[in-house]
Protein backbone atom coordinates (compact mmCIF):
# COMPACT_ATOMS: atom_id res chain seq x y z
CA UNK A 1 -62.05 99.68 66.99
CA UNK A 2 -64.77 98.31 69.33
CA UNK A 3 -64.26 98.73 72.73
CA UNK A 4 -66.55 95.72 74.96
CA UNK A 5 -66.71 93.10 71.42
CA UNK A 6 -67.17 89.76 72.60
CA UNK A 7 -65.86 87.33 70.07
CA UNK A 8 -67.41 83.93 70.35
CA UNK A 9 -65.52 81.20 68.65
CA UNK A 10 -67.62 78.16 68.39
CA UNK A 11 -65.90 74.72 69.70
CA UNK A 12 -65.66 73.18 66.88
CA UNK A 13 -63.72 75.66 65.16
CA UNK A 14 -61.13 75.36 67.87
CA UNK A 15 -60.75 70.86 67.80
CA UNK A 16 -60.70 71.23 63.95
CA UNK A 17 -58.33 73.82 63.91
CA UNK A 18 -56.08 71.46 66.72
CA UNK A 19 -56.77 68.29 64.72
CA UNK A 20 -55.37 70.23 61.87
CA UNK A 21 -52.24 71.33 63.47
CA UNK A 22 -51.61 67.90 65.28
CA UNK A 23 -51.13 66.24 61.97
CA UNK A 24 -48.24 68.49 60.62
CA UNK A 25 -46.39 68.49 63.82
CA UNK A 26 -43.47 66.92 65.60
CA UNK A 27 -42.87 65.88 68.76
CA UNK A 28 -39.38 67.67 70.13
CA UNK A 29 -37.91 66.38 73.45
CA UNK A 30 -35.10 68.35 75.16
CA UNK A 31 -33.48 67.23 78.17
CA UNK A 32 -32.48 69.77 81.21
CA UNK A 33 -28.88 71.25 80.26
CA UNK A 34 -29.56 71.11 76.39
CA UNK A 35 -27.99 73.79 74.25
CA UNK A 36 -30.82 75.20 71.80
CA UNK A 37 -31.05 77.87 69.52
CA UNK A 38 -33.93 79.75 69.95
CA UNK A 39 -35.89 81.70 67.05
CA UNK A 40 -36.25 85.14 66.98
CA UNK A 41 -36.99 86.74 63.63
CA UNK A 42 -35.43 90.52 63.71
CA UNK A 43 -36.45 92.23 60.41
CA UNK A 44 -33.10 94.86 59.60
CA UNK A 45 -34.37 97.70 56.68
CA UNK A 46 -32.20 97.16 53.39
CA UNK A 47 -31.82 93.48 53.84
CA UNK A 48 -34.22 90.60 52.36
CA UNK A 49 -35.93 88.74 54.93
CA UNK A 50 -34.70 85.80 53.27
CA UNK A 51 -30.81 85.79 54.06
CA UNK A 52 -31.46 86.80 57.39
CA UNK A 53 -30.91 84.35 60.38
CA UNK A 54 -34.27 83.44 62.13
CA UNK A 55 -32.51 81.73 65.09
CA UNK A 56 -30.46 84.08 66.51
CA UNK A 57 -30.05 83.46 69.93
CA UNK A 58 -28.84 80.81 72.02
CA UNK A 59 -30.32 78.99 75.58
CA UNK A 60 -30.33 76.10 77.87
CA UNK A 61 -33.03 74.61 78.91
CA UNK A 62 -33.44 75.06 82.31
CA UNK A 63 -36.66 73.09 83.04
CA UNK A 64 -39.84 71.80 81.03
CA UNK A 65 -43.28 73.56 82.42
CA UNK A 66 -45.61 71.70 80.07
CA UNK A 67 -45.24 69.49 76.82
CA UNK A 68 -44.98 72.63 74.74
CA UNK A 69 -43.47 75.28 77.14
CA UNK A 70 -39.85 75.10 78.07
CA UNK A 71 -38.33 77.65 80.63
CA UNK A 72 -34.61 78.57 78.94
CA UNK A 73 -31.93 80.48 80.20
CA UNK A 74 -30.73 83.10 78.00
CA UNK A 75 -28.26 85.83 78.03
CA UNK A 76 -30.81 88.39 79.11
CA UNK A 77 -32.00 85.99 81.43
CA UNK A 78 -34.72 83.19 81.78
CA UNK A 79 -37.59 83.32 79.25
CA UNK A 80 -40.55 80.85 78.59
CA UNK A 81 -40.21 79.91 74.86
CA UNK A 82 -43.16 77.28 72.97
CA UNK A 83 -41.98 74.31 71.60
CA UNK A 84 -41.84 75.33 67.91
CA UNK A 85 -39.68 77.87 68.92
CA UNK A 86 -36.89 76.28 69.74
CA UNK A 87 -34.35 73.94 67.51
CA UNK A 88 -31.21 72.15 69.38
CA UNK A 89 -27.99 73.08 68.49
CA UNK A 90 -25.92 70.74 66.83
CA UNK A 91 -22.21 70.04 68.65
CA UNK A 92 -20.06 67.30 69.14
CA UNK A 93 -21.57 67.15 73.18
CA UNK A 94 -24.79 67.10 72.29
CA UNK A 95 -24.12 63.92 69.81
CA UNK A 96 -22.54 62.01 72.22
CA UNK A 97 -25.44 62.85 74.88
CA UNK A 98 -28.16 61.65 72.77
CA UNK A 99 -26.13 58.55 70.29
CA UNK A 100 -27.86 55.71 71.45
């Protein structure tokens, strides 16, 4: 390991690498009070990764910090979670909210 390494990343790495993401993703909007699921991959010894559930805990969003960052409350309290990471959770109350 080297200790003081500067890494330099030239610019245009960086746009081409956010162009490239851009076009594969999609937009997710979540209003304050939404139940999501939130993933968090646990790996268990013995078990394929496979049948394992990737979404294991639950949230509500408690407020949006930034068009990718969402503050949600959990049961071990508030956490910031990205975008990706977080899927809604499908019940009757959230159809009703959100049938337009």
């Amino acid at each position: 390991m080297v200790m003081g390494c500067t890494v330099f990343i030239h610019p245009f790495a960086v746009d081409s690498a956010a162009a490239w993401y851009d076009q594969s993703v999609r937009p997710k909007t979540f209003c304050l009070g939404d139940q999501v699921s939130l993933y968090c991959p646990k790996r268990f010894k013995g078990r394929s990764a496979k049948l394992q559930s990737t979404y294991s805990q639950t949230g509500t969003i408690v407020s949006k910090l930034n068009d990718s960052m969402h503050l949600v409350k959990t049961t071990k309290g508030n956490k910031i979670f990205h975008t990706d990471k977080i899927k809604p959770m499908y019940t009757e109350a959230y159809n009703r909210l959100h049938s337009n």
